[in-house]
Protein backbone atom coordinates (compact mmCIF):
# COMPACT_ATOMS: atom_id res chain seq x y z
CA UNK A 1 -15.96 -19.41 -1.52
CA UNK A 2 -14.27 -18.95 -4.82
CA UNK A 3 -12.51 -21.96 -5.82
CA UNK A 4 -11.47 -21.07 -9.50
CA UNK A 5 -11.66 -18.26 -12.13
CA UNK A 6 -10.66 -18.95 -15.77
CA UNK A 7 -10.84 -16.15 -19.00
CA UNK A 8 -9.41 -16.78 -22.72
CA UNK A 9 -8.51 -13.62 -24.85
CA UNK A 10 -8.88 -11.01 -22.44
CA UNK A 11 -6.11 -8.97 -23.21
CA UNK A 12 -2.64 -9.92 -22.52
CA UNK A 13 -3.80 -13.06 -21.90
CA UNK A 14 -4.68 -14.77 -25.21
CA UNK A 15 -4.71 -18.25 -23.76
CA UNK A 16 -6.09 -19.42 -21.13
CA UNK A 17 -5.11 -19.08 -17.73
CA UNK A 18 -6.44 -20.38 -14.56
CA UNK A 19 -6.63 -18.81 -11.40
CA UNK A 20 -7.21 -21.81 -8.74
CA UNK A 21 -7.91 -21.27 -4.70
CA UNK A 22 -7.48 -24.86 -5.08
CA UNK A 23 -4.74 -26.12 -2.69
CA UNK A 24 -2.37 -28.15 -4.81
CA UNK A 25 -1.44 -31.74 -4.34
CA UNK A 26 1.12 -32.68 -1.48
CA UNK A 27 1.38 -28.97 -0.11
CA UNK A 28 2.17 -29.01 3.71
CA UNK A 29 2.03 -26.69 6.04
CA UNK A 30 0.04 -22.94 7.23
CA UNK A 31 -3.26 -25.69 7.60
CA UNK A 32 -5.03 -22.17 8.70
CA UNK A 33 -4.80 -21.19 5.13
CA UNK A 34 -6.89 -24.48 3.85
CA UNK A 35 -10.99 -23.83 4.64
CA UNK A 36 -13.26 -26.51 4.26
CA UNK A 37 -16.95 -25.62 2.89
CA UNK A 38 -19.47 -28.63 2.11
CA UNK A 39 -21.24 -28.53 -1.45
CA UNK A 40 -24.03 -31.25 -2.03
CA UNK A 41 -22.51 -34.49 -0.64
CA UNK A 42 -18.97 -33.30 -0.46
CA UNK A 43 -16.70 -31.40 1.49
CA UNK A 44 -14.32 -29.10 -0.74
CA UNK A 45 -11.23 -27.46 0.51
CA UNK A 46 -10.32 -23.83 -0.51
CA UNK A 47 -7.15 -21.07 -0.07
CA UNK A 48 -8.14 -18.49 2.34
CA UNK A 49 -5.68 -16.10 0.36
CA UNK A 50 -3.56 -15.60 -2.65
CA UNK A 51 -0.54 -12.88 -4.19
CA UNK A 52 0.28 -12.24 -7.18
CA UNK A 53 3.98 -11.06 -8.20
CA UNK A 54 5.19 -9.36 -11.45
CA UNK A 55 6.66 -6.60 -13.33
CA UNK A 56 4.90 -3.57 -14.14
CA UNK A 57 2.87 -4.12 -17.78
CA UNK A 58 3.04 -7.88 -17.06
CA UNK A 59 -0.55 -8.39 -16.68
CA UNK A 60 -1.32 -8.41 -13.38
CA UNK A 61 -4.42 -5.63 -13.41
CA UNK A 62 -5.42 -7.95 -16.58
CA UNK A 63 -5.89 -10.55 -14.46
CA UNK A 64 -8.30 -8.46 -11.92
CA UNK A 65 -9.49 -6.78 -14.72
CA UNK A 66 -10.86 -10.05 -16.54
CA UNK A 67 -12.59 -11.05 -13.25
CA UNK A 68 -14.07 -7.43 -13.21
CA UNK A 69 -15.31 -7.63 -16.84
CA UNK A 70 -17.20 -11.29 -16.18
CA UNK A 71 -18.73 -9.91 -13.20
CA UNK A 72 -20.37 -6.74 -14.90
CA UNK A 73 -21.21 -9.00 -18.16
CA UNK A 74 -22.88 -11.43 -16.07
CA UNK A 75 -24.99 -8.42 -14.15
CA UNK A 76 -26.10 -7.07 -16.60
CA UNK A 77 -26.54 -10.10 -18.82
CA UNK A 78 -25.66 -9.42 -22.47
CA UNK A 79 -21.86 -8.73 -24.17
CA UNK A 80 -23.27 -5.19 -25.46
CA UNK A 81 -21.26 -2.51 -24.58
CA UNK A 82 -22.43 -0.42 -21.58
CA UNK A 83 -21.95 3.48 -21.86
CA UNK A 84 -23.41 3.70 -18.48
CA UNK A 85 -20.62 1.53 -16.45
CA UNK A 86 -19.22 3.87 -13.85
CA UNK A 87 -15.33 1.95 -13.49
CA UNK A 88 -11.89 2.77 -13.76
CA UNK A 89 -11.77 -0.63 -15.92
CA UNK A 90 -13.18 0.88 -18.87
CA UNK A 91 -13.24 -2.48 -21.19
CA UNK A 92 -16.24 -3.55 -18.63
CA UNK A 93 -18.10 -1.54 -20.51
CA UNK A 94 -16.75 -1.09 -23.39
CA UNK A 95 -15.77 -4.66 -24.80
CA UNK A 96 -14.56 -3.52 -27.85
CA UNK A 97 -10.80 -3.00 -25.72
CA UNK A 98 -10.64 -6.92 -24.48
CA UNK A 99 -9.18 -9.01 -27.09
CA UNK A 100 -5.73 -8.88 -27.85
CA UNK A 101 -4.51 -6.19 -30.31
CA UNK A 102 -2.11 -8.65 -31.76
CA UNK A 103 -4.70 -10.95 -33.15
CA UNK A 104 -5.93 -10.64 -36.59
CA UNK A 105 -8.17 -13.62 -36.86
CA UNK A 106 -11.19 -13.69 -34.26
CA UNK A 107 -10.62 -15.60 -31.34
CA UNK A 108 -13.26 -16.03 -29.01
CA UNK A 109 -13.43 -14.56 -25.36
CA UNK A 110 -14.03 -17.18 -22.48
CA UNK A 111 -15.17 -16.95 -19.21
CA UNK A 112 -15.52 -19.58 -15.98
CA UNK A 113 -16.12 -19.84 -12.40
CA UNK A 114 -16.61 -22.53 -9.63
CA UNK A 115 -17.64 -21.24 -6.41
CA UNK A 116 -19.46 -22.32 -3.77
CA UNK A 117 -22.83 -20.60 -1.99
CA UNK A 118 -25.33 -21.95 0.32
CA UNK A 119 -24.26 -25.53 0.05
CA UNK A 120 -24.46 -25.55 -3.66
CA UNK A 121 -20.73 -25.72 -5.92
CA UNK A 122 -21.53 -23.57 -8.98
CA UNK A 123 -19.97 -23.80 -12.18
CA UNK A 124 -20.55 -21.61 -15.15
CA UNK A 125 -18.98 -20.80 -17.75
CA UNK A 126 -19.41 -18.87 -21.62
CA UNK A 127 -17.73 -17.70 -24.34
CA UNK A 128 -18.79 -14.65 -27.19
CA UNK A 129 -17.44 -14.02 -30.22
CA UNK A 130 -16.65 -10.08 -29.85
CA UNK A 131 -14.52 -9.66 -33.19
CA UNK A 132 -10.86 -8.28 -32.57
CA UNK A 133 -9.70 -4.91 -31.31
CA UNK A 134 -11.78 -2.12 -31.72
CA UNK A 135 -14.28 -4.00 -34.29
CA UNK A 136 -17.01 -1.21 -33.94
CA UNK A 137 -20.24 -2.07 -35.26
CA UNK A 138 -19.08 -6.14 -35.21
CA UNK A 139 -22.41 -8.27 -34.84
CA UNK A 140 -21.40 -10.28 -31.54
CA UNK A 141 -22.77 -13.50 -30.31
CA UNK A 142 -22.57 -15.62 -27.57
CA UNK A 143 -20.77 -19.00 -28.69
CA UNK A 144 -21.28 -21.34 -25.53
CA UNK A 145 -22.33 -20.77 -22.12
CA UNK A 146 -22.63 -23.72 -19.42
CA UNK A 147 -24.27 -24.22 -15.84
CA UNK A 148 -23.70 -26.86 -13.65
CA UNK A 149 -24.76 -26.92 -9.92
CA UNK A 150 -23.22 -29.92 -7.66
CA UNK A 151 -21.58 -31.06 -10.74
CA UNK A 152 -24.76 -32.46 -12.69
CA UNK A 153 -25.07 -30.36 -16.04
CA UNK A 154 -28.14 -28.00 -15.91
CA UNK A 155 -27.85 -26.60 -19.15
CA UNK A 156 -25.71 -26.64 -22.07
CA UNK A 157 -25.67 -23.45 -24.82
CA UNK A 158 -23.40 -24.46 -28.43
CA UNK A 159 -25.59 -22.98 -30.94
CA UNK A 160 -28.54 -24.68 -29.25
CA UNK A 161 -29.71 -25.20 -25.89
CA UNK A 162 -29.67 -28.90 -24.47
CA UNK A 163 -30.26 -29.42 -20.88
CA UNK A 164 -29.56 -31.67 -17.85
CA UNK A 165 -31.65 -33.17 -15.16
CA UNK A 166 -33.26 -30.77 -13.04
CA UNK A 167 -33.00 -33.00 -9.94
CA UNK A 168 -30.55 -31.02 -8.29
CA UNK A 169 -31.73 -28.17 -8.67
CA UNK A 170 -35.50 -28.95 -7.90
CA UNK A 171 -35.88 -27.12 -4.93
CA UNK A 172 -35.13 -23.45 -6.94
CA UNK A 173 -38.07 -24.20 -10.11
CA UNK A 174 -40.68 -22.25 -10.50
CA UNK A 175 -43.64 -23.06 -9.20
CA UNK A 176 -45.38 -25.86 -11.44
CA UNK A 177 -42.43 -26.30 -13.24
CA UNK A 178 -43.02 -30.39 -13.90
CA UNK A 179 -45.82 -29.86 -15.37
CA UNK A 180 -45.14 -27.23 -17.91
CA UNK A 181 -41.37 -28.43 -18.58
CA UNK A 182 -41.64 -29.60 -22.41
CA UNK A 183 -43.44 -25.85 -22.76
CA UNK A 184 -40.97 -23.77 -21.12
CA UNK A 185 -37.45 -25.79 -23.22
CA UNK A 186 -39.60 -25.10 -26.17
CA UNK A 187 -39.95 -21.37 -25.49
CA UNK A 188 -36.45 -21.26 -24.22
CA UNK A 189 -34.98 -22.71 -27.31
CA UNK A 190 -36.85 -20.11 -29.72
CA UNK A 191 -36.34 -17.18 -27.75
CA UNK A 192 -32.66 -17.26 -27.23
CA UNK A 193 -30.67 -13.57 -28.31
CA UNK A 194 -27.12 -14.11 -29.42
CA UNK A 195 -26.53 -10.88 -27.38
CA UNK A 196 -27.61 -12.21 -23.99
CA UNK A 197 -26.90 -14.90 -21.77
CA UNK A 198 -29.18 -17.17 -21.20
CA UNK A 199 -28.71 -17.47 -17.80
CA UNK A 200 -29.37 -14.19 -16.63
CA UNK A 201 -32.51 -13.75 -19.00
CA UNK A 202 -34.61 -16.67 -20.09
CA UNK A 203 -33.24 -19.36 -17.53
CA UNK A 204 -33.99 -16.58 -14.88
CA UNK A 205 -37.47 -15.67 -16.09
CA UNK A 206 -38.42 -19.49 -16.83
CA UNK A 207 -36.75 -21.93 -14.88
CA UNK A 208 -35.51 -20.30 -12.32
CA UNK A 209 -34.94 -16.86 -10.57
CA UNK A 210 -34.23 -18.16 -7.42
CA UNK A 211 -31.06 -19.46 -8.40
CA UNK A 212 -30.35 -16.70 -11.09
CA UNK A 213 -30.81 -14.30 -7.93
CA UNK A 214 -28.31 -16.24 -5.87
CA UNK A 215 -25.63 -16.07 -8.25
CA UNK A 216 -25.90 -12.31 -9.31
CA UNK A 217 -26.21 -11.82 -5.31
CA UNK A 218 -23.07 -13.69 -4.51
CA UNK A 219 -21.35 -11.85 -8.12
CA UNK A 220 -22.17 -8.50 -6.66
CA UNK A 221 -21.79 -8.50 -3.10
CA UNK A 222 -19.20 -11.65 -2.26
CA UNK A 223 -17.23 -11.17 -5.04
CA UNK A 224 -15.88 -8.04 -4.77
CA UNK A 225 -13.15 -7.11 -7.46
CA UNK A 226 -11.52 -3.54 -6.97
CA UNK A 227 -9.83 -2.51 -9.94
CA UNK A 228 -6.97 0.06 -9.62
CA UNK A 229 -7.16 0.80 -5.82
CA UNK A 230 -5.83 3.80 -6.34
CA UNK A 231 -9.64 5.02 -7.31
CA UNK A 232 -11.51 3.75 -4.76
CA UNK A 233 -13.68 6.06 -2.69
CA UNK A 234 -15.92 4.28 -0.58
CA UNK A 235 -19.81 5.96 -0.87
CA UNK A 236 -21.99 5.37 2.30
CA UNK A 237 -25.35 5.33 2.78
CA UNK A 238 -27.63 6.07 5.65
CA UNK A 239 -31.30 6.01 6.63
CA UNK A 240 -33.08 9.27 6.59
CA UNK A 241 -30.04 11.87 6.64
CA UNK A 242 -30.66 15.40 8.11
CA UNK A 243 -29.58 18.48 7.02
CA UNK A 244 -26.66 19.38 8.95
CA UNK A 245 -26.33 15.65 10.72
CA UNK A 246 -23.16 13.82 11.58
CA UNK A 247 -23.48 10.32 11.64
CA UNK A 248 -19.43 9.11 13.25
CA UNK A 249 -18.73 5.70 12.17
CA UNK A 250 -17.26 4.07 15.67
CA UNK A 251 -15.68 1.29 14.01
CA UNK A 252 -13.62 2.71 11.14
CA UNK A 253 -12.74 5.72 13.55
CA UNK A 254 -11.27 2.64 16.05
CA UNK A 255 -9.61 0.94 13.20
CA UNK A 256 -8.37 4.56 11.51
CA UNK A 257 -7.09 5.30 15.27
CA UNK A 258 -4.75 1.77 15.25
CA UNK A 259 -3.79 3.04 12.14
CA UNK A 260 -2.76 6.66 13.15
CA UNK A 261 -4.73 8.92 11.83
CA UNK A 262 -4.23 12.80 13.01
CA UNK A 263 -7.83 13.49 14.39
CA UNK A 264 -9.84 12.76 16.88
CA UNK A 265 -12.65 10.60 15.19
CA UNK A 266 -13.95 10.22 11.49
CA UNK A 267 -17.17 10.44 10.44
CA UNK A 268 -19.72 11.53 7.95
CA UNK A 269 -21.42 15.00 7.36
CA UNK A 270 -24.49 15.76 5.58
CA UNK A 271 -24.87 19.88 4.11
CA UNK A 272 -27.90 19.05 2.80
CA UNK A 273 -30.67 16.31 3.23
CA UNK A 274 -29.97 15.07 -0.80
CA UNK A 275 -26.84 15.55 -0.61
CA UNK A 276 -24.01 12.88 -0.46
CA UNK A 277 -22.48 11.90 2.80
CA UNK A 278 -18.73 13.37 3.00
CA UNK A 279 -16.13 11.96 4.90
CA UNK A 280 -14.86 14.51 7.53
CA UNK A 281 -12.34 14.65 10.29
CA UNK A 282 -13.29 15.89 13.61
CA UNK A 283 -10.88 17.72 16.08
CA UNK A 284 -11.58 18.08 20.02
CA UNK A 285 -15.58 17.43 18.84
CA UNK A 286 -18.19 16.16 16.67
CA UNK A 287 -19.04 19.60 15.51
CA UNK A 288 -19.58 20.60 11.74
CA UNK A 289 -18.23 23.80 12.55
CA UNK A 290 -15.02 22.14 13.46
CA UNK A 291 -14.66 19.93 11.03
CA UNK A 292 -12.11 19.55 8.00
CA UNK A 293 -12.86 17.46 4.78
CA UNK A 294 -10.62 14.02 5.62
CA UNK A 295 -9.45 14.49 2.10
CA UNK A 296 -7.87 17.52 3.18
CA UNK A 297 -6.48 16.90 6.68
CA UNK A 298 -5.55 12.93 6.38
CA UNK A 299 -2.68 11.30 4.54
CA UNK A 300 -3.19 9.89 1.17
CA UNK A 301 -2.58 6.45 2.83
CA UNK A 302 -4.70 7.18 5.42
CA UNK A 303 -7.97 7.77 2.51
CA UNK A 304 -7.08 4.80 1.21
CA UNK A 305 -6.87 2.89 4.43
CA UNK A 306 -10.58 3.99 5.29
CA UNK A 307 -11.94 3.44 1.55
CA UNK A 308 -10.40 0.16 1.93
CA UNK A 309 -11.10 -1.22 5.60
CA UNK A 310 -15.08 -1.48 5.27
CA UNK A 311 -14.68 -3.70 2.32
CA UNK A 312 -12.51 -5.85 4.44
CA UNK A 313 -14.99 -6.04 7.28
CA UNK A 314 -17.45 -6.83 5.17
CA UNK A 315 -15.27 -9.82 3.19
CA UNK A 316 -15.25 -11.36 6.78
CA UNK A 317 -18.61 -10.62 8.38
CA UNK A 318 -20.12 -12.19 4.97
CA UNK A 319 -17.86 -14.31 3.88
CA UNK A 320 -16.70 -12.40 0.71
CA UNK A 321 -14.28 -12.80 -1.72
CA UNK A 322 -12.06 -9.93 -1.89
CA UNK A 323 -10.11 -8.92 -4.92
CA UNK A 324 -7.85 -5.87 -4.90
CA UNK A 325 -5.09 -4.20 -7.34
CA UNK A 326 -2.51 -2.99 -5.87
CA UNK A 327 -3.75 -3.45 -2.16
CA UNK A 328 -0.85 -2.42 -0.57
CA UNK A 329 0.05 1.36 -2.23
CA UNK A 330 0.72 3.52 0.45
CA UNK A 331 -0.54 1.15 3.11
CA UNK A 332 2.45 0.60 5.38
CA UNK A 333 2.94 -3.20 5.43
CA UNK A 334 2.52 -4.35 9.31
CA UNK A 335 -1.11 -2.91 8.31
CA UNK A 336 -1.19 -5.19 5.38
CA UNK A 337 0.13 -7.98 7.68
CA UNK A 338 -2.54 -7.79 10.47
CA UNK A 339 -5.19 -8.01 7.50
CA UNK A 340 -3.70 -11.10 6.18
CA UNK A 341 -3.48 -12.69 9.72
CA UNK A 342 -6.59 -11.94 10.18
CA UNK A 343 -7.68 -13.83 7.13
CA UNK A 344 -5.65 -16.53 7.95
CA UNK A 345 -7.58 -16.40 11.45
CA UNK A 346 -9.99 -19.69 11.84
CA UNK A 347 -11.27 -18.36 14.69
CA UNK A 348 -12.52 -14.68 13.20
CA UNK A 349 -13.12 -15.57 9.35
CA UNK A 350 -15.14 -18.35 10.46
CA UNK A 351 -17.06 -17.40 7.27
CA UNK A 352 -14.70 -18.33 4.88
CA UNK A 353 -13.19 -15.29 3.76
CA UNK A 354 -10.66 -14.38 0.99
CA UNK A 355 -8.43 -12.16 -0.03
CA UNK A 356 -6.73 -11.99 -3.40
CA UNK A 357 -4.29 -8.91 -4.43
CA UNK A 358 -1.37 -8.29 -6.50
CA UNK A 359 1.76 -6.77 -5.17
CA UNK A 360 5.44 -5.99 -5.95
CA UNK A 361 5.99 -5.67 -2.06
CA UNK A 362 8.84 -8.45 -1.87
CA UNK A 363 7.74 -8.72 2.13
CA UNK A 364 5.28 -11.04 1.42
CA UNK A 365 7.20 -13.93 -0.41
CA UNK A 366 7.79 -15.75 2.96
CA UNK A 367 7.34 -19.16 3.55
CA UNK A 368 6.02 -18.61 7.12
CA UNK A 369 2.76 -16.32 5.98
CA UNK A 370 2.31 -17.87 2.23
CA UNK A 371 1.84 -21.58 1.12
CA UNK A 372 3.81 -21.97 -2.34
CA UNK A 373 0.21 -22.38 -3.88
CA UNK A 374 -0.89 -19.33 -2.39
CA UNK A 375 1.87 -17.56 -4.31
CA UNK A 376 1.59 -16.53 -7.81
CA UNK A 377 3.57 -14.69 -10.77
CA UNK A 378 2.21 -13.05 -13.96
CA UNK A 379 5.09 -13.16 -16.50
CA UNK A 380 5.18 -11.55 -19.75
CA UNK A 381 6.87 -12.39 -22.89
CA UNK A 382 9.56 -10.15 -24.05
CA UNK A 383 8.79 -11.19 -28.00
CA UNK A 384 5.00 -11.81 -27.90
CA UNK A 385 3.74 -9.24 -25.17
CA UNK A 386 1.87 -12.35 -24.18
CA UNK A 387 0.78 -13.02 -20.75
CA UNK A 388 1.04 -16.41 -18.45
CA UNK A 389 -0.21 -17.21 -14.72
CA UNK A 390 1.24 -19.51 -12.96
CA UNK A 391 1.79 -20.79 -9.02
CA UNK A 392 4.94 -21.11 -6.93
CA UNK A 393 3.30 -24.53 -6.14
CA UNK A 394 4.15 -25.46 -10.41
CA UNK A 395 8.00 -26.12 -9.48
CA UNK A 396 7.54 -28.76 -7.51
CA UNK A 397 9.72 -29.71 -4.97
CA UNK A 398 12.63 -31.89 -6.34
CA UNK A 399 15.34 -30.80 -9.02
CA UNK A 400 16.79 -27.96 -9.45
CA UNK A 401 13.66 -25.83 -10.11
CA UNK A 402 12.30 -27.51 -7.17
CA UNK A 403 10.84 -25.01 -4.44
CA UNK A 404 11.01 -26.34 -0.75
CA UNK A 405 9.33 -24.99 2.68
CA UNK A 406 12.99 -23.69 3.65
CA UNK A 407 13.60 -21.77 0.85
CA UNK A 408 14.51 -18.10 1.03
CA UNK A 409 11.74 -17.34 -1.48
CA UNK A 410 12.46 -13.43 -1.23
CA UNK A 411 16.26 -13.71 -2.10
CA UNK A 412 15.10 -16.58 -5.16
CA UNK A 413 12.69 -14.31 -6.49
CA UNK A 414 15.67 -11.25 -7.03
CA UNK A 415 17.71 -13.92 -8.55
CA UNK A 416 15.29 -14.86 -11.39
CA UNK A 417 14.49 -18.15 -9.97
CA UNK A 418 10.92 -17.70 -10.57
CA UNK A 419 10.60 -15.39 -13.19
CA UNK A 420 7.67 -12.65 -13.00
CA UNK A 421 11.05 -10.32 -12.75
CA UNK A 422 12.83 -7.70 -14.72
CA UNK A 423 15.92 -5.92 -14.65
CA UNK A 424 15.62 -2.81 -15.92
CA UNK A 425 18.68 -0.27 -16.65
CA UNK A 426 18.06 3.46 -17.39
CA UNK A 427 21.47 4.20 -17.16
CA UNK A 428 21.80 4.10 -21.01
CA UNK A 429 19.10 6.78 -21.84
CA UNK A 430 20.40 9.17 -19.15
CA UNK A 431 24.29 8.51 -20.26
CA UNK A 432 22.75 9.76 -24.24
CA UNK A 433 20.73 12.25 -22.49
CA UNK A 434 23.40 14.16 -20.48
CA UNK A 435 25.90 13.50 -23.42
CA UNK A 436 23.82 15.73 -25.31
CA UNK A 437 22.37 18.02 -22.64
CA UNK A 438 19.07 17.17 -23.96
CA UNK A 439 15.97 18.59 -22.34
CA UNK A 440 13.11 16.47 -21.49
C-alpha cells in the first residue's frame, strides 16, 4: 500500500511536491475509501484512490512520469542513462531530460517513498546530482540516499555511509551476518560508486537481498505506473504455445462482453510457435480461419479497455498500486465508474488496492464518490512555467476558501474556485486568421 511519493526537480516541478494516500486530518465521510494495513506495531490507514485535475501542459503526466522515472532508476540501480529502456517516458532512460530547463545552477533531483509490504512500512529515499538540462557527458553522483524499515534508520548515504540498528530488520541478514558485521560496513564503505545506489547493489549483495528483492518485487509488480495510456498494449504470455493454437482468455472476453464489444469472444492466436501472441476477435467460432486482428475489428476504446482491464485485475487480486495517465480516454465513464466502485469495494479489494489517475473528466469531482483528500489539482504558473500539487483537502473547511461535504465541487471547479483551470480563447487567432484569409 503506497502511502506517499515525493520527487524534487523533475521537470515542471522544481520544488518539491508530495503526493500523500494519507487521509488528512478531520476528513469525514466515504469510510470505504480509508484501508487499514498493520506495519510493525502499528496500524496505518491509507486512500484506496486518488484524481488528479488540471489543464493540459500543467504537469500532470510529470507527476506520473516522476514516479515512472524512480521506479526504473531504482530497478536498475544506478542514475546512468539507459539506451535500452523500452517507454513512452523517454527521460526514464534518458535522465539528461529531467531537470528543469529553466535552471541554470544545478539543483539536485530527489526521490521518496513510504509504502507498506508484508508487514514492514518502507521508507526510502535519494537524491543525484544529474547537472541541468541536457548536460551530456556531466559526471553524476548520487548525493544522499536513505532506508528506513518500521521507522528505525537502516542506513544513511551523505557522502558516507552511516548506519542504524539492524534489529528490525534481523530476520532479512545474510546468513552469519553478526559475526562478520564490522567486515561487511568496512567493505561497504570503500566500495560505494557515485553512479549506483547503494541499495540495490552493495546493501543487496552484503546485507541483505532478501529485503532488496522485496522492494524491487513490490517496485515492479505492485507499483504499476502507466505512462501515456494512450500506448499501452498489453503483451501476454503463455506456457508452451503451438503453432496455430488459440488460447481465449474467458475472463477479459466476459469483461470485454459487459463492455460491448462487436464479437463473439477475444482471444489470442499464435502463427508460429516463437512468435508473439496476437490479440484476435472471433466471430460465430474459435477458428483462426475466422478470425480478424482485434486491432482491426474493435473500437479504439474497446483496445484500450482490454490493454487496460488485466492490469486492473491484477491491482486487486495482488493488491497493487495502480497508476495511470489519462485512464479515462475513450473509456466511456459508467465503465470508469464501476472500476472505481469496485476499488472502493471492502468486500472485493480486500487486498488493499489502489488506483491513482489523472483526468479532465469533470464527472468525477463529486462529493458522493471522492473524499476532498482524494481529490487533487496540478496548477501551473503562468510566469514561471512552474508546477505545484496540491489536495482539495488544503482549503479546509471554514472561510471563504473553505470546501464543505455539500459543496457542488463540479460547478466550483468551472468557476476557478480551485484553480488547476484555464480559460482559453481562440477566438482572437481565428478573427486575424480569417481577416486575412490566411492558410494554415
Amino acid at each position: 500500500m503506497l502511502l506517499e511519493f515525493k520527487a524534487a526537480n523533475y521537470k515542471s516541478f522544481k520544488e518539491e511536491f508530495s503526493f500523500s494516500l494519507v487521509p488528512a486530518p478531520k476528513q469525514k465521510g466515504l469510510d470505504y475509501s480509508v484501508m487499514t494495513q498493520r506495519a510493525g506495531k502499528k496500524i496505518y490507514k491509507g486512500l484506496s484512490s486518488a484524481i488528479i485535475y488540471g489543464p493540459n501542459a500543467s504537469g500532470k503526466s510529470n507527476l506520473i512520469g516522476a514516479m515512472d522515472t524512480f521506479k526504473s532508476i531504482v530497478l536498475r540501480g544506478n542514475i546512468r542513462n539507459d539506451a535500452d529502456v523500452n517507454d513512452p517516458n523517454i527521460a526514464a532512460g534518458m535522465l539528461d531530460l529531467i531537470p528543469n530547463i529553466t535552471d541554470i545552477e544545478i539543483k539536485p533531483l530527489g526521490f521518496s517513498i513510504t509504502f507498506i509490504e508484508d508487514g514492514l512500512i518502507i521508507e526510502y529515499a535519494f537524491s543525484a546530482d544529474i547537472g541541468t538540462f541536457l548536460a551530456g557527458e556531466y559526471k553524476r553522483k548520487i548525493l544522499s540516499e536513505t532506508l528506513k524499515i518500521n521507522k528505525n534508520l537502516i542506513f544513511e548515504r551523505n557522502g558516507e555511509l552511516a548506519f542504524g540498528s539492524f534489529n528490525a530488520i534481523q530476520d532479512f541478514l545474510v546468513n552469519n551476518f553478526e559475526q562478520h558485521t564490522e567486515g561487511a560496513i568496512s567493505i561497504a564503505k570503500s566500495n560505494l560508486d557515485d553512479e549506483e545506489l547503494f541499495l540495490m547493489n552493495g546493501f543487496k549483495s552484503i546485507f541483505s537481498s532478501k529485503l532488496a528483492a522485496m522492494i524491487s518485487n513490490w517496485l515492479e509488480k505492485r507499483f504499476m505506473v502507466i505512462y501515456r495510456a494512450d500506448s499501452m498494449r498489453l503483451i501476454r504470455n503463455f506456457n508452451d504455445p503451438r503453432k496455430k493454437s488459440i488460447i481465449i482468455d474467458k475472463t477479459i472476453s466476459d469483461a470485454a462482453n459487459h463492455f460491448g464489444i462487436d464479437s463473439n469472444a477475444l482471444g489470442y492466436v499464435f502463427e508460429n510457435e516463437n512468435d508473439e501472441a496476437k490479440l484476435y476477435s472471433f466471430i460465430g467460432s474459435a477458428d483462426v480461419e475466422k478470425a480478424i486482428p482485434a486491432e482491426l475489428f474493435e473500437s479504439y476504446g474497446t483496445i484500450r479497455f482490454i490493454n487496460l482491464f488485466p492490469l486492473v485485475a491484477n491491482a486487486l487480486l495482488y493488491g497493487g498500486t495502480l497508476i495511470v495517465d489519462e485512464f479515462d480516454a475513450s473509456i466511456h465513464p459508467m465503465v470508469l465508474m464501476s472500476i472505481i466502485n469496485i476499488f472502493h469495494n471492502d468486500d472485493i479489494n480486500a487486498k488493499h488496492a489502489q488506483l491513482i489517475f489523472n483526468t479532465h473528466n469533470p464527472i468525477f469531482l463529486n462529493a458522493n464518490l471522492f473524499r476532498r483528500d482524494e481529490i487533487k489539482f496540478v496548477e501551473r504558473d503562468e510566469e514561471t512555467h512552474l508546477s505545484a500539487l496540491y489536495s482539495l483537502s488544503d482549503f479546509g473547511t471554514t472561510g471563504k476558501k473553505g470546501v464543505r461535504n455539500s459543496d457542488d465541487y463540479m460547478k466550483n471547479y468551472f468557476v476557478d474556485r480551485y484553480g488547476a483551470i484555464k480559460n482559453i480563447d481562440f477566438t482572437p487567432i481565428f478573427e486575424t486568421m480569417l481577416s486575412g484569409e490566411k492558410e494554415v
